[in-house]
C-alpha atoms as a PDB file:
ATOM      1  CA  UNK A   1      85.325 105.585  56.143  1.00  0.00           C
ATOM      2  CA  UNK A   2      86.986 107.945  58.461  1.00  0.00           C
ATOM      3  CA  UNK A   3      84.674 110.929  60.451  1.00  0.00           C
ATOM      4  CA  UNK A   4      85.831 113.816  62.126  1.00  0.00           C
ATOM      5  CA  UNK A   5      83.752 113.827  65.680  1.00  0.00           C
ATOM      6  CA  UNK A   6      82.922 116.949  67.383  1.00  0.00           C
ATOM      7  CA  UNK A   7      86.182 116.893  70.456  1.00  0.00           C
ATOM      8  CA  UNK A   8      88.153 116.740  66.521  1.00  0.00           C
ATOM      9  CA  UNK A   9      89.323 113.275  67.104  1.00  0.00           C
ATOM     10  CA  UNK A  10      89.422 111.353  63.593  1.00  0.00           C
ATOM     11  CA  UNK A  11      88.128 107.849  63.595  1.00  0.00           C
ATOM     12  CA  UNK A  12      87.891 104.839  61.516  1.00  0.00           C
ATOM     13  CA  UNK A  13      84.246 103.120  60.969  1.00  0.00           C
ATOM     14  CA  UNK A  14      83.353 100.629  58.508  1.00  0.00           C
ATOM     15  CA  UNK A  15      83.185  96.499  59.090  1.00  0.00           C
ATOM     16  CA  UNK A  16      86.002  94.253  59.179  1.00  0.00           C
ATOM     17  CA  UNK A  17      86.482  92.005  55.878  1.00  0.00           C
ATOM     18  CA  UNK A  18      90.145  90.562  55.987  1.00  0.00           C
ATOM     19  CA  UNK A  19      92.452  90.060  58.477  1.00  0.00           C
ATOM     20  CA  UNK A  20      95.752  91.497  58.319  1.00  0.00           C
ATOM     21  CA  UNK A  21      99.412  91.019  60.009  1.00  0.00           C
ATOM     22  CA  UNK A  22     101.850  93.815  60.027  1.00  0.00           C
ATOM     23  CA  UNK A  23     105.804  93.327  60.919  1.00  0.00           C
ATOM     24  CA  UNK A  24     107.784  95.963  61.348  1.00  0.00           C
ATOM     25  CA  UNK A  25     110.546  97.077  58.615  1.00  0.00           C
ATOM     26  CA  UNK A  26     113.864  95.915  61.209  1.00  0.00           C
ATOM     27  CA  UNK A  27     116.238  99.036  60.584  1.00  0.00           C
ATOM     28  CA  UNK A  28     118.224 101.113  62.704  1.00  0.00           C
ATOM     29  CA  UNK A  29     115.296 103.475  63.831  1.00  0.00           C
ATOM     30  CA  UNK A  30     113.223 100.321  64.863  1.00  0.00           C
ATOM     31  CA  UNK A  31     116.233  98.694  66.698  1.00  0.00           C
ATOM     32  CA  UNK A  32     116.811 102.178  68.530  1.00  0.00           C
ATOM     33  CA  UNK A  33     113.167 101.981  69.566  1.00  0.00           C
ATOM     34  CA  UNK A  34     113.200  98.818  70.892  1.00  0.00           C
ATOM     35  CA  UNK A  35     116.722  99.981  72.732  1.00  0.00           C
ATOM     36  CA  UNK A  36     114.511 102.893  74.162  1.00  0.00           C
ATOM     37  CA  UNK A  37     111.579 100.460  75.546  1.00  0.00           C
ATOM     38  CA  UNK A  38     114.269  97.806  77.173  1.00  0.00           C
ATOM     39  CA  UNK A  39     115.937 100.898  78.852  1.00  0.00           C
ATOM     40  CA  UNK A  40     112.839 102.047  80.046  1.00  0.00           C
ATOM     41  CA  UNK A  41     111.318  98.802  81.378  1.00  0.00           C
ATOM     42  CA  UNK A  42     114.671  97.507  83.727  1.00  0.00           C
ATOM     43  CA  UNK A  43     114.809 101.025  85.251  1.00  0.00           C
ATOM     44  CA  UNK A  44     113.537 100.735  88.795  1.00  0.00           C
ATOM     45  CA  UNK A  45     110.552 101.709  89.667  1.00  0.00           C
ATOM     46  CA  UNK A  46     111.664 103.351  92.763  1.00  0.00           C
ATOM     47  CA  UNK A  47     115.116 104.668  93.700  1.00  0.00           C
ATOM     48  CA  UNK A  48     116.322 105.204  96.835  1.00  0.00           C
ATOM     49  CA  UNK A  49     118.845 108.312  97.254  1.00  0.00           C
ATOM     50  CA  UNK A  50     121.502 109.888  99.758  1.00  0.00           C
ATOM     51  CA  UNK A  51     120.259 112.907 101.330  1.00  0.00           C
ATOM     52  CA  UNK A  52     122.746 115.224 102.345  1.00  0.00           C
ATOM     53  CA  UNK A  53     120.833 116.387 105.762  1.00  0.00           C
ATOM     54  CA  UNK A  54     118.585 114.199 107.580  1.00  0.00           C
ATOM     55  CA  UNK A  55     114.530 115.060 107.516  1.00  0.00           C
ATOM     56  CA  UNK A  56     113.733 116.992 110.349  1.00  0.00           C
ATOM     57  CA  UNK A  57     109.862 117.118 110.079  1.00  0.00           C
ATOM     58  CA  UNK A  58     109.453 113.019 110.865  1.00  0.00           C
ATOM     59  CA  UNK A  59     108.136 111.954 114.119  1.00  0.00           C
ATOM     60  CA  UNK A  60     110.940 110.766 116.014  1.00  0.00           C
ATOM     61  CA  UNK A  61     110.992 107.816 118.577  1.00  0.00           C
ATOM     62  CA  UNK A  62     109.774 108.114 121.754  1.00  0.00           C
ATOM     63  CA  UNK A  63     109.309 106.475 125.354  1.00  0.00           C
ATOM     64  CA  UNK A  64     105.894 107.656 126.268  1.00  0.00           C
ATOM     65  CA  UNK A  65     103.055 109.072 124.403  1.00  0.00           C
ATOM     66  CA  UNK A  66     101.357 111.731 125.740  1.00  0.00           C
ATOM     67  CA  UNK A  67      97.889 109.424 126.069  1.00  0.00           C
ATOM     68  CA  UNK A  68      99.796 106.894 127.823  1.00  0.00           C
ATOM     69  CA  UNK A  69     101.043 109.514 130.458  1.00  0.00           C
ATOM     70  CA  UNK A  70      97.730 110.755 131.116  1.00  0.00           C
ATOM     71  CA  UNK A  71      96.571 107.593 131.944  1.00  0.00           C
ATOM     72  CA  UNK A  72      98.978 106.112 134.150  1.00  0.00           C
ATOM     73  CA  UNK A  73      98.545 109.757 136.078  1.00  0.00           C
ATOM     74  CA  UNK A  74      94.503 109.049 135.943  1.00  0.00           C
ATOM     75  CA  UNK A  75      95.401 105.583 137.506  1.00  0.00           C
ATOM     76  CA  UNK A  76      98.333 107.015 140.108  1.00  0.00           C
ATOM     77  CA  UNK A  77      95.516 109.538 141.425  1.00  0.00           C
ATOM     78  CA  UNK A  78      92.158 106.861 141.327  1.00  0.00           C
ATOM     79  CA  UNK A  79      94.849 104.381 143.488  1.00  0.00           C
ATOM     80  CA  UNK A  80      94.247 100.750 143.770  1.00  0.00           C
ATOM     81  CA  UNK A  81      90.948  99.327 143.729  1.00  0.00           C
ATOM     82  CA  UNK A  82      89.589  98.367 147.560  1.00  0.00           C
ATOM     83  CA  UNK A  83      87.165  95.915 148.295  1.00  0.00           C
ATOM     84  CA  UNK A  84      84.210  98.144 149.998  1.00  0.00           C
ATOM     85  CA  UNK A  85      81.866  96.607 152.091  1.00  0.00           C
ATOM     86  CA  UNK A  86      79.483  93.798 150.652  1.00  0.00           C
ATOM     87  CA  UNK A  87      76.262  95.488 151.805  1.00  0.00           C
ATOM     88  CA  UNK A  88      77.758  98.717 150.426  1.00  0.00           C
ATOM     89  CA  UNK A  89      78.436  97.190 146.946  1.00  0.00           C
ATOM     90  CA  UNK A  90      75.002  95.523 146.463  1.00  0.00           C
ATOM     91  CA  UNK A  91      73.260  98.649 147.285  1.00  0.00           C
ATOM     92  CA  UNK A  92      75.350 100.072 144.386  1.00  0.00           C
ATOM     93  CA  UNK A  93      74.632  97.401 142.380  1.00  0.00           C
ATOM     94  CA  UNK A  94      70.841  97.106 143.297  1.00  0.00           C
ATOM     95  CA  UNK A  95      70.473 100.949 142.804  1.00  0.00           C
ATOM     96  CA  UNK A  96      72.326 100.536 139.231  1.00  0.00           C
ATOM     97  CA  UNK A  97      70.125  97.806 138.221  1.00  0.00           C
ATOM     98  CA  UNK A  98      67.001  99.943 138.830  1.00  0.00           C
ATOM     99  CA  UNK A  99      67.763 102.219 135.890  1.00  0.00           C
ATOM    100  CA  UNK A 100      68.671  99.797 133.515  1.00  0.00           C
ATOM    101  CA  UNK A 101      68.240  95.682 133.110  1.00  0.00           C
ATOM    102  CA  UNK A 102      71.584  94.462 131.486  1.00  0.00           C
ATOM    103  CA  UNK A 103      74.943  95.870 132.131  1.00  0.00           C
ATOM    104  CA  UNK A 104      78.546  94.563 130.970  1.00  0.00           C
ATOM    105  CA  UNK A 105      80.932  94.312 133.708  1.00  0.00           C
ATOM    106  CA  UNK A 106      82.897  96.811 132.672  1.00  0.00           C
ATOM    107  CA  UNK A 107      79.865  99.337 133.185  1.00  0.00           C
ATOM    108  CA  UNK A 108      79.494  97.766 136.340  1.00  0.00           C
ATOM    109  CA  UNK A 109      82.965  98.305 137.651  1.00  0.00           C
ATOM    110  CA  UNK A 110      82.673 102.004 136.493  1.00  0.00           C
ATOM    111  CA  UNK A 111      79.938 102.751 138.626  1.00  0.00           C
ATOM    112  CA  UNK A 112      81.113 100.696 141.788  1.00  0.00           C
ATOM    113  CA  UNK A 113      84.552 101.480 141.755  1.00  0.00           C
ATOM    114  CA  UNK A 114      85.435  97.494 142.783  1.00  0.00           C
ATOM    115  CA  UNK A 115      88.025  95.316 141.344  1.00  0.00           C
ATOM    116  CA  UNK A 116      86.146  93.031 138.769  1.00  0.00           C
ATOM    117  CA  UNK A 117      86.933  89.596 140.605  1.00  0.00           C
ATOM    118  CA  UNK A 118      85.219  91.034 143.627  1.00  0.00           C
ATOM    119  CA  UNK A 119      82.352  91.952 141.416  1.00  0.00           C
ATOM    120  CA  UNK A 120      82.107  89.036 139.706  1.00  0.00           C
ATOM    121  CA  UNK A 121      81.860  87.020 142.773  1.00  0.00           C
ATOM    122  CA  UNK A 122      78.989  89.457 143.609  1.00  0.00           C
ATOM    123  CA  UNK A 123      76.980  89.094 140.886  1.00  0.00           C
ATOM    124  CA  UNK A 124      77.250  85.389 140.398  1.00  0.00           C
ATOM    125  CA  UNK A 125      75.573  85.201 143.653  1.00  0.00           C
ATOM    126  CA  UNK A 126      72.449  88.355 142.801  1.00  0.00           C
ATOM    127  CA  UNK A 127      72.798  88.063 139.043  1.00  0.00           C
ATOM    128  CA  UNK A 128      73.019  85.613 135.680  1.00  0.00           C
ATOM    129  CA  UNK A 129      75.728  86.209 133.285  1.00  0.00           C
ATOM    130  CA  UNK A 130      73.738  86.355 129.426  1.00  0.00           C
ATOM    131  CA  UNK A 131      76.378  84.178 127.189  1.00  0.00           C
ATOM    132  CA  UNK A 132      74.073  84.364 124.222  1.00  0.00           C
ATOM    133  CA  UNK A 133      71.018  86.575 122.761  1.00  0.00           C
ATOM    134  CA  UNK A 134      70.193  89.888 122.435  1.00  0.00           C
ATOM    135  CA  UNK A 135      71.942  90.848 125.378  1.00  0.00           C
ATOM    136  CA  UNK A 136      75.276  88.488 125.054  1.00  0.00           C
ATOM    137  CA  UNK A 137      78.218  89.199 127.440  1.00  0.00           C
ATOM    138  CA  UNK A 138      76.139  91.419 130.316  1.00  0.00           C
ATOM    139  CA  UNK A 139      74.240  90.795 133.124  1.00  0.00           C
ATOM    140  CA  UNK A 140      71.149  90.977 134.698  1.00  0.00           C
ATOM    141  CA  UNK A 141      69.657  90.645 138.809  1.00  0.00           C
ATOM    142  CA  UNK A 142      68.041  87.083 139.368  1.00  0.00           C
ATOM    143  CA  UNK A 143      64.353  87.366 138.874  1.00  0.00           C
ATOM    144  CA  UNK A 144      63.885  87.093 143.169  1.00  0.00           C
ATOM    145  CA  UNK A 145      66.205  90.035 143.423  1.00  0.00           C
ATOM    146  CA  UNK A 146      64.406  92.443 141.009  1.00  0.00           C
ATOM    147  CA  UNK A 147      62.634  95.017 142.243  1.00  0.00           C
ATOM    148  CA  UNK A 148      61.019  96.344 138.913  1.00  0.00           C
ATOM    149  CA  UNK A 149      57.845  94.609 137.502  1.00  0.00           C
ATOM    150  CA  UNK A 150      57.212  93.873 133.446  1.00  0.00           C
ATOM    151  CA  UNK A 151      54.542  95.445 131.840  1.00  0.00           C
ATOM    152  CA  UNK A 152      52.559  92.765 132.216  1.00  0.00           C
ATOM    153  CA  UNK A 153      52.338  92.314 135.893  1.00  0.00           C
ATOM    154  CA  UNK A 154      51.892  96.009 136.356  1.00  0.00           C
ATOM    155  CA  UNK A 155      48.659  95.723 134.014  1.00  0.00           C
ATOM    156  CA  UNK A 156      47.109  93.233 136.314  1.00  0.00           C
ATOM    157  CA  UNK A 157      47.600  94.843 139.590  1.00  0.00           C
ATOM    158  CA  UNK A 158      45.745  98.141 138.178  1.00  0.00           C
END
């Protein structure tokens, strides 16, 4: 039965009985068809052509990026790290740790301005490094350098 649905596309309903197999008559127009769809298939997908001028509006090669500039001038003007005094740093660090627990020692440099193997030399004196847990890869002052209390300890004392 064929139907006519509303987008006008004709279609063909109805239940399959037999099973047929259709072959193609071989003639001329079939074997110029099947010339057509061999052409088509072995043509590249992609061709690569000549151009007569080269493509001016490509990023060309360079040295040093803009970003990288600005950062080695950022570094040229900060200098080298210097080793400040030891009673100097720990006050930094001491005064850091008041506002917050855990730092990473890259935090930690920030604020101090000290070369990290200095720093870490520091802190594995005042501090424990946190390898795992909620707070992996940062650390924290040794419980008989901390000067803040938990909550806890503060409820007993009131």
């Amino acid at each position: 039965m064929f139907s006519v649905c509303v987008t006008d596309e004709i279609s063909l309903e109805g239940m399959v009985v037999q099973r047929a197999e259709c072959r193609p008559v071989v003639n001329d127009n079939y074997m110029k068809l099947k010339k057509l769809q061999i052409k088509e298939s072995t043509k590249p997908q992609r061709l690569s052509q000549q151009l007569e001028r080269a493509v001016t509006t490509v990023f060309k090669p360079v040295a040093n990026h803009n970003f990288n500039m600005e950062y080695e001038k950022k570094k040229k003007s900060e200098g080298k790290m210097v080793r400040a005094e030891r009673q100097v740093v720990l006050d930094m660090l001491f005064s850091a740790f008041e506002k917050h627990q855990y730092y990473n020692i890259k935090d930690l440099v920030e604020i101090t301005k000290q070369p990290v193997t200095y720093l870490k030399e520091i802190m594995r004196e005042i501090g424990t490094y946190n390898s795992k847990g909620a707070h992996k890869s940062t650390w924290e002052l040794k419980s008989e350098y901390r000067h803040y209390q938990s909550a806890d300890e503060e409820e007993m004392q009131t």
